[in-house]
Protein backbone atom coordinates (compact mmCIF):
# COMPACT_ATOMS: atom_id res chain seq x y z
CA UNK A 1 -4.31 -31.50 -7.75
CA UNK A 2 -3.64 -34.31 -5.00
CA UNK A 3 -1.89 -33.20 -2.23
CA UNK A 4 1.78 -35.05 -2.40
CA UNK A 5 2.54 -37.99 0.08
CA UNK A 6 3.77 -37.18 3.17
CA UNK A 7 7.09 -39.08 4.59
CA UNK A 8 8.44 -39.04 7.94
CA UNK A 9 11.62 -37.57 8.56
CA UNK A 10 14.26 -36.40 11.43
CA UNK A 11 15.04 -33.15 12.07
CA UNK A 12 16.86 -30.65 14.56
CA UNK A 13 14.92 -27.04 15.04
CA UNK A 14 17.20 -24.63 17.02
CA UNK A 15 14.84 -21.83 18.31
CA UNK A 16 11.94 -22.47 20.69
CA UNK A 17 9.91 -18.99 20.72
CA UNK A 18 6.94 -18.11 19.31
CA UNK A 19 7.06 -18.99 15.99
CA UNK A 20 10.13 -22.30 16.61
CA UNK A 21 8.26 -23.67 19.39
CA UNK A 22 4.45 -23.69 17.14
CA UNK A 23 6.68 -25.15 14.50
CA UNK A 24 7.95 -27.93 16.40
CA UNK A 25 4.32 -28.52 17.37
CA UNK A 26 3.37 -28.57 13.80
CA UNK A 27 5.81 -31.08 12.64
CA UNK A 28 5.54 -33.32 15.42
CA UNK A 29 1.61 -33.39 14.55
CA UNK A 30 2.11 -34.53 11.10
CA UNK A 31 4.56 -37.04 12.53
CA UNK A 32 7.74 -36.04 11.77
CA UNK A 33 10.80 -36.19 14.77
CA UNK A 34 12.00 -32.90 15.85
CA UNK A 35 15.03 -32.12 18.35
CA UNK A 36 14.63 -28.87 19.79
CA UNK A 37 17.11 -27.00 21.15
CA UNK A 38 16.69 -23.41 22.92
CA UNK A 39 18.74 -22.00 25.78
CA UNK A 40 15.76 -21.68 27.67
CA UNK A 41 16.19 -25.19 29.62
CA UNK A 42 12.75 -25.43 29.77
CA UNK A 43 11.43 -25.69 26.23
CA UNK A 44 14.68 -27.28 24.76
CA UNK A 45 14.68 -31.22 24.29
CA UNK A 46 18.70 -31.44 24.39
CA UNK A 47 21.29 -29.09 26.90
CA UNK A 48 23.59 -27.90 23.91
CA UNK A 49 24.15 -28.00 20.33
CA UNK A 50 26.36 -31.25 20.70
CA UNK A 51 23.79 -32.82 21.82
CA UNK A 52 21.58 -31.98 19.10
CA UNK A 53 24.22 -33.16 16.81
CA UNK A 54 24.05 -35.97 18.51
CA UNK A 55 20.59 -36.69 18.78
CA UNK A 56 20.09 -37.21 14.90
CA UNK A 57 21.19 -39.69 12.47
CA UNK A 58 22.79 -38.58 9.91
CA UNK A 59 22.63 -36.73 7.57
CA UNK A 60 21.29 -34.35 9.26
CA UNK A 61 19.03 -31.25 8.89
CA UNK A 62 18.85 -28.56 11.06
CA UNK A 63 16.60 -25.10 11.02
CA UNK A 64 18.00 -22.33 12.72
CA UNK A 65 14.91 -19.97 13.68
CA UNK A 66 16.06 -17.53 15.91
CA UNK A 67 16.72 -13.72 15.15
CA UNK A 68 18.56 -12.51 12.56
CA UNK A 69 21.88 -11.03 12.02
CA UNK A 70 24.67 -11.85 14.53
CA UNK A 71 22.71 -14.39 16.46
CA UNK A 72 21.63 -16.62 13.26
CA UNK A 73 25.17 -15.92 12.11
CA UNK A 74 26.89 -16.96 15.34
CA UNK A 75 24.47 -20.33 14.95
CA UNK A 76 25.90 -20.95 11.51
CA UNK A 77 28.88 -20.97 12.74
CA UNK A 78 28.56 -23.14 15.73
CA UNK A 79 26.69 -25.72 13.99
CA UNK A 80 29.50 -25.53 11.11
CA UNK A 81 31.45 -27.15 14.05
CA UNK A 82 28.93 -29.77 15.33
CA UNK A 83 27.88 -30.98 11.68
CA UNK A 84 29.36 -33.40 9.07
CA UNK A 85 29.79 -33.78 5.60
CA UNK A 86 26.60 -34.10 3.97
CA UNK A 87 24.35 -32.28 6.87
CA UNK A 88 22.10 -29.74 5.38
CA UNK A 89 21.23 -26.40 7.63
CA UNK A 90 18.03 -24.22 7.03
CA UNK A 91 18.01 -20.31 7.76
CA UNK A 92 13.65 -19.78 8.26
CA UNK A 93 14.74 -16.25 10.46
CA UNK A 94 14.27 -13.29 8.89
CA UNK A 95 18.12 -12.87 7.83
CA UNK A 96 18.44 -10.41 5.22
CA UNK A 97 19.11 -11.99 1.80
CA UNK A 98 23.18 -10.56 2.05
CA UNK A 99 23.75 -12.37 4.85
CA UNK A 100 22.72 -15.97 2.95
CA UNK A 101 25.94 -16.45 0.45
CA UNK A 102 28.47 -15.57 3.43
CA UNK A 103 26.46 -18.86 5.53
CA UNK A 104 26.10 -20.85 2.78
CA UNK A 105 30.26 -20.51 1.65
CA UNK A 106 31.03 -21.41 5.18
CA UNK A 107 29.44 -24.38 5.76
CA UNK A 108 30.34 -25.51 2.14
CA UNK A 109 33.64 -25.44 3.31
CA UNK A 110 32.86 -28.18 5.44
CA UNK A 111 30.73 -30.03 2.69
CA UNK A 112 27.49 -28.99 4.48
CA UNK A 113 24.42 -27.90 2.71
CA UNK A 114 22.25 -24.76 2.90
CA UNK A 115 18.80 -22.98 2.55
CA UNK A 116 17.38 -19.86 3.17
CA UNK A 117 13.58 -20.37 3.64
CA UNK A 118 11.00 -17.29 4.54
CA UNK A 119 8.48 -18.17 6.62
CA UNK A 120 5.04 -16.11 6.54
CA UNK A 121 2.24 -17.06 9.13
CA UNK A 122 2.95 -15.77 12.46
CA UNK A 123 1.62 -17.25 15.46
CA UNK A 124 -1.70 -18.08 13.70
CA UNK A 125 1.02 -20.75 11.77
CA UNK A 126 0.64 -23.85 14.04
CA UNK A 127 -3.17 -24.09 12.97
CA UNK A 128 -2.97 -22.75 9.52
CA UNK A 129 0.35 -23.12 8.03
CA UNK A 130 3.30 -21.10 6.96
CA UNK A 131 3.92 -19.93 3.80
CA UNK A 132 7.74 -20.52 2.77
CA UNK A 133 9.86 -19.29 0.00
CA UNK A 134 13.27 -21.05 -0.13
CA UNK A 135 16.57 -20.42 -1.91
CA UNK A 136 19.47 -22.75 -2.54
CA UNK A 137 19.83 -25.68 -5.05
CA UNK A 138 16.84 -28.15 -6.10
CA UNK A 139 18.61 -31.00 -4.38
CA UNK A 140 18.73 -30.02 -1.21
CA UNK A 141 14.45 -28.36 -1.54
CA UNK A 142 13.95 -31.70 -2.26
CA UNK A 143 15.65 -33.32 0.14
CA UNK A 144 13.98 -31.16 3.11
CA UNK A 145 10.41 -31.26 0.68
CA UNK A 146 8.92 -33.18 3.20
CA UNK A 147 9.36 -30.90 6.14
CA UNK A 148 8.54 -28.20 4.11
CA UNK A 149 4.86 -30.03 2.83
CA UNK A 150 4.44 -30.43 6.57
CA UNK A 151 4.72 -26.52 7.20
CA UNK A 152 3.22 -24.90 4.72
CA UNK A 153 -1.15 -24.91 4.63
CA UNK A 154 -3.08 -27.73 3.12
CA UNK A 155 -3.76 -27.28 -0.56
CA UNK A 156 -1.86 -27.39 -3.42
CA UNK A 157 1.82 -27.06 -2.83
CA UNK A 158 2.39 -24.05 -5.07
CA UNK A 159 -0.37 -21.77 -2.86
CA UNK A 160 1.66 -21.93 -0.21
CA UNK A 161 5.33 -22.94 -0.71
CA UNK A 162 7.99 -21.87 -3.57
CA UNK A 163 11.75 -22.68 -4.62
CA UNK A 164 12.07 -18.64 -5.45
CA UNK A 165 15.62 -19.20 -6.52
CA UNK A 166 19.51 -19.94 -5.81
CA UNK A 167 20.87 -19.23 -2.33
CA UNK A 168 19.61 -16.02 -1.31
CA UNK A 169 16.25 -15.84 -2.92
CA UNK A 170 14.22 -17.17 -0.19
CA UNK A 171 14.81 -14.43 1.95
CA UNK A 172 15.02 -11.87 -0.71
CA UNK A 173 11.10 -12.92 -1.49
CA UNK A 174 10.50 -12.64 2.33
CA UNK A 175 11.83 -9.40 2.69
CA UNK A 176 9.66 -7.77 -0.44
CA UNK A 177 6.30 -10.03 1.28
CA UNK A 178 6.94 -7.76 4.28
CA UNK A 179 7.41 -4.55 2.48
CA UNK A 180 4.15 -4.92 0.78
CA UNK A 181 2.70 -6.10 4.20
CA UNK A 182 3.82 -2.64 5.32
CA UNK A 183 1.86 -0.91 2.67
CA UNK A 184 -1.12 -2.86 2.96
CA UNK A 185 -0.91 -2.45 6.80
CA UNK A 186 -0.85 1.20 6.38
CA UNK A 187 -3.64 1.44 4.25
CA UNK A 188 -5.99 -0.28 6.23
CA UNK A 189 -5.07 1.66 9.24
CA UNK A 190 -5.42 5.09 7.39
CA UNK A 191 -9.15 3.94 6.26
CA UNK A 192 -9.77 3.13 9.74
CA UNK A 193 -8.85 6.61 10.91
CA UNK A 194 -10.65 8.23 8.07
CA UNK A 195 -14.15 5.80 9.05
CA UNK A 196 -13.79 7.10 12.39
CA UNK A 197 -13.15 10.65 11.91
CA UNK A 198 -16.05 11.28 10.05
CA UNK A 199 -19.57 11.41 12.20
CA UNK A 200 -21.25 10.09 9.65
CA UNK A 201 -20.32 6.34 9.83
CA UNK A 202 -21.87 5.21 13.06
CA UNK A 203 -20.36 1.69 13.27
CA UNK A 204 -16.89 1.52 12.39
CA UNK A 205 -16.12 -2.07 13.13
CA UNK A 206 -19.29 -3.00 11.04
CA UNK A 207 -18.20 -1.75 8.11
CA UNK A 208 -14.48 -2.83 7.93
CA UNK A 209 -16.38 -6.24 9.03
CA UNK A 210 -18.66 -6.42 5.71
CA UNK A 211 -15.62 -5.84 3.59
CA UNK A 212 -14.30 -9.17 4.84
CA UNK A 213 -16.37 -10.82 2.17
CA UNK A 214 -16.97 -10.13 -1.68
CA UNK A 215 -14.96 -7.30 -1.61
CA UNK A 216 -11.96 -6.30 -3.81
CA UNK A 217 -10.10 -5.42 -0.44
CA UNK A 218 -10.46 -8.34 1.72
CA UNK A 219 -7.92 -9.73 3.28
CA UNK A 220 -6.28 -11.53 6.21
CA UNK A 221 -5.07 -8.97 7.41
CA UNK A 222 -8.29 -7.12 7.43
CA UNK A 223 -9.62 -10.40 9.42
CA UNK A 224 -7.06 -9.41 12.07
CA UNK A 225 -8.15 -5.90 11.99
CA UNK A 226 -11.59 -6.68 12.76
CA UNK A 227 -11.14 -9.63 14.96
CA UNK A 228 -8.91 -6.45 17.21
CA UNK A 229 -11.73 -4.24 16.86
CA UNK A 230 -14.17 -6.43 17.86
CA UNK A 231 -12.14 -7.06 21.67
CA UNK A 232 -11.31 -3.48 21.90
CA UNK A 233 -13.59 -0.94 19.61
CA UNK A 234 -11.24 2.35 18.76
CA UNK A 235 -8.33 0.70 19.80
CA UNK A 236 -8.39 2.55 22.90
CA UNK A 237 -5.99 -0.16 25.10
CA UNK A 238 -3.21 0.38 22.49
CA UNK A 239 -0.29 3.00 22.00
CA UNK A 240 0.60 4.07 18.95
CA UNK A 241 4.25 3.14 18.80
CA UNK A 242 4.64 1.05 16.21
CA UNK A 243 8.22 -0.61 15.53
CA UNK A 244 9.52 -2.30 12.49
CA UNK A 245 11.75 -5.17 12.03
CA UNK A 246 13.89 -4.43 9.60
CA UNK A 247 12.78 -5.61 6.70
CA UNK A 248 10.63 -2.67 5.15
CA UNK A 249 13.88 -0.72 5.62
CA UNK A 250 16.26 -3.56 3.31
CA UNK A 251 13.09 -3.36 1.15
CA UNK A 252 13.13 -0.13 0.57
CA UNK A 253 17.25 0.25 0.11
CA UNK A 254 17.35 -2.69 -2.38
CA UNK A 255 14.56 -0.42 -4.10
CA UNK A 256 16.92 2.63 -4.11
CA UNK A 257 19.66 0.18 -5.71
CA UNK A 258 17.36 -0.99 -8.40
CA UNK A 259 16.18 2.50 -9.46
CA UNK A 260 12.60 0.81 -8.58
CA UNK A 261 9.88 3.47 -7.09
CA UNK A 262 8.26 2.29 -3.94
CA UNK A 263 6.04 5.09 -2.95
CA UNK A 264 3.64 3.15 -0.94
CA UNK A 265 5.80 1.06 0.94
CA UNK A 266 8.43 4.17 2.07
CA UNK A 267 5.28 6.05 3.80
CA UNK A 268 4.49 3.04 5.07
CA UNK A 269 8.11 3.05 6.78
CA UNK A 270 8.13 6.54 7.84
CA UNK A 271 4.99 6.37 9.14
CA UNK A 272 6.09 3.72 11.66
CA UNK A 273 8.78 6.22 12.57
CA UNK A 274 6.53 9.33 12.94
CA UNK A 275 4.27 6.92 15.54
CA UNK A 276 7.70 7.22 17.92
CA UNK A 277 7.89 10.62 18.21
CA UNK A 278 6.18 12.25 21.10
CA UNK A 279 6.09 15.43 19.01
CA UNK A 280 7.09 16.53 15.46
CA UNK A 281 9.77 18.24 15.12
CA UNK A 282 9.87 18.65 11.61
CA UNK A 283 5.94 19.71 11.95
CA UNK A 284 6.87 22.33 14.40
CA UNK A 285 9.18 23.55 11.54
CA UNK A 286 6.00 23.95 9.29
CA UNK A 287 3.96 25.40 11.74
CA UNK A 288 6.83 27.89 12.79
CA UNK A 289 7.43 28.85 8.60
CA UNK A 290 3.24 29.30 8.09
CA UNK A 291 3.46 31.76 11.14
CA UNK A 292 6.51 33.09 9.30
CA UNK A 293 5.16 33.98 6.08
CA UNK A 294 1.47 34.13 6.50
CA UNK A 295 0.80 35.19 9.86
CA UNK A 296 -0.77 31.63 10.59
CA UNK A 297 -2.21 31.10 14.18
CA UNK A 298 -0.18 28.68 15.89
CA UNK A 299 -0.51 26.22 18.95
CA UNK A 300 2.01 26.58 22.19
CA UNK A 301 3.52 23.09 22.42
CA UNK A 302 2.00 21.79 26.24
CA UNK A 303 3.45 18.16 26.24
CA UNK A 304 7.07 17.12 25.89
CA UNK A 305 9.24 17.19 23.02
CA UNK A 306 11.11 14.65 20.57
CA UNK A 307 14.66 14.89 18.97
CA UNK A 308 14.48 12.88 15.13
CA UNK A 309 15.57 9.54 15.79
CA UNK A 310 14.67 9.27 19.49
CA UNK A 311 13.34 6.18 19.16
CA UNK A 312 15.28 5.01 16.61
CA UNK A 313 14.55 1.03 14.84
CA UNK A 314 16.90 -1.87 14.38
CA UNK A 315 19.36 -1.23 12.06
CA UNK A 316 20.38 -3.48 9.13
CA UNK A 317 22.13 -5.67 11.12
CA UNK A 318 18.83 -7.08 13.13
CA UNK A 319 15.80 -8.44 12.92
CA UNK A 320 13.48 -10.91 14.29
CA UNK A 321 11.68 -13.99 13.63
CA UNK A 322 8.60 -12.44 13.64
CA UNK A 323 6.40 -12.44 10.73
C-alpha cells in the first residue's frame, strides 16, 4: 500500500508537556504549522487562548492535550468561547469516553465540531509515532486526516490509526488499549520475579532479552523491560509504588456493566494497589485466621503499618495524558 500524500495544514495544540510538546515537534517536522499554547510562558507560542484563536485562520482546529476530567473539560469550555462556527476541537487526553458526548453537545451548540482521538506512544512518540483511535463523524476524521497521517508511525495507515466509531469511541478504544496494557504489564513483571527467584537462572536480563525476537511473547513493552534492566539489573534504584491513571479502573467498571469477565486485567489493577501498601492488612488477617485454626507460626510485624486505601488512586474524575 502507498503511504497517502501528505498536505500541510494549520493547527492550534493546547498542552505543552511531555507528550503536547513531542507532538508539536512532530508536526512541525513533517511541516505542518502548529500554535502552541501552555501556561507555562516558556514553552507556549501565544500568552492566552485569544490569542491562539487568533493566531489561526479559520476554520480552525484545535487539540486539547492536557489531563483529563475537569481540566480538559474547563478547556472545552473556554475554547467554546474563543471559536467560531465551523472550528473543529480534538480531545487526544485521556478523557474517559462519558465525558466525550457532554463536549461534543456543547460546542455543537455553537456550530463547532468535535473528536475524541486516543493517543498511544508515550514519550518514545516524537521518533516513532502515535497510534490514534478517533471518534466523531467521517467528515470531520477527514478533515483533520492530515494531522492525524502526520502523527501516527510510517506504514500503512490502518497499522497505526483508526476511525473506531461515533463520538465517544476513540477514547472508549483507548481506555480498553490501557486495560490490556495493564495485564500485559503485569505479566511480564510476575515472570520477571519468578526468573529471579529461582537460583537456577543465572542471567535474568539475558533471558527476557532473547525473548525479544522469534518468540510468541515479544513485545514493546518487553523492549522497555529489557532496555530498564539493562541500566539498572534487579531494578534495585526503583520503589515499588506503582500508580494508575485511571483508565484500568473505567476499564474494568464498563466490564462490570457489560457482564464481560476481565480476570486478567482486575489483578492487574489490584496489584497496582497492593504495591501502595506498606503492609497488608488484609494478609495480616490471613496470617492471624491460619494461627487461629491451625496453630500456624506467625511473624511479629517490625515495620510500620497501612490502613486499605492509604494511598488511594485518582478517581474517575482524573487522569492524565500519559500513555
Amino acid at each position: 500500500m502507498t503511504t497517502p500524500e501528505r498536505r500541510n495544514v494549520q493547527l492550534g495544540l493546547i498542552g505543552l508537556g511531555r507528550m503536547g510538546g513531542n507532538m508539536r515537534d512532530r508536526l512541525r517536522a513533517a511541516g505542518h504549522e502548529v500554535v502552541g499554547y501552555d501556561p507555562r510562558p516558556e514553552v507556549s507560542d501565544v500568552a492566552s487562548l485569544a490569542d491562539l484563536a487568533g493566531a489561526l485562520s479559520a476554520p480552525r482546529v484545535v487539540w486539547v492535550m492536557v489531563p483529563s476530567g475537569e481540566p480538559t473539560r474547563g478547556a472545552v469550555r473556554a475554547l467554546r468561547d474563543v471559536l467560531d462556527t465551523g472550528d473543529l476541537v480534538i480531545d487526544g487526553g485521556n478523557s474517559r469516553y462519558t465525558d466525550d458526548a457532554p463536549n461534543a453537545a456543547l460546542l455543537d451548540e455553537k456550530g463547532i465540531g468535535y473528536l475524541d482521538v486516543g493517543v498511544s506512544g508515550g514519550i518514545w512518540g516524537k521518533a516513532n509515532g502515535y497510534g490514534l483511535m478517533a471518534g466523531g463523524s467521517a467528515e470531520h476524521v477527514e478533515r483533520a486526516m492530515p494531522i492525524f497521517d502526520a502523527l501516527r508511525p510510517e506504514g500503512p495507515r490502518e497499522e497505526g490509526f483508526v476511525h473506531a466509531g461515533p463520538v465517544g469511541a476513540g477514547h472508549f478504544s483507548k481506555m480498553v488499549h490501557n486495560g490490556i496494557e495493564y495485564g500485559l504489564m503485569q505479566a511480564y513483571a510476575e515472570g520477571f520475579e519468578l526468573l529471579s527467584a529461582a537460583e537456577l537462572v543465572t542471567d535474568v536480563p539475558g533471558v527476557l532479552q532473547a525473548w525479544s525476537r522469534g518468540t510468541v511473547v515479544r513485545s514493546w513493552l518487553l523492549d522497555l523491560l529489557v532496555d530498564a534492566l539493562q541500566q539498572d539489573p534487579g531494578l534495585a534504584k526503583l520503589d515499588d509504588y506503582v500508580e494508575d491513571s485511571g483508565e484500568g479502573r473505567w476499564t474494568i467498571e464498563e466490564a462490570i456493566q457489560h457482564a464481560v469477565p476481565l480476570p486478567v486485567i482486575s489483578a492487574a489493577l489490584f496489584a497496582r494497589f497492593a504495591s501502595r501498601q506498606d503492609s497488608s492488612p488484609a494478609m495480616r488477617a490471613v496470617a492471624a485466621l491460619r494461627q487461629q485454626f491451625g496453630g500456624h507460626a506467625v511473624r511479629t510485624a517490625t515495620g510500620p503499618t497501612g490502613t486499605p486505601g492509604e494511598h488511594a488512586g485518582p478517581t474517575s474524575g482524573t487522569g492524565s495524558t500519559q500513555n
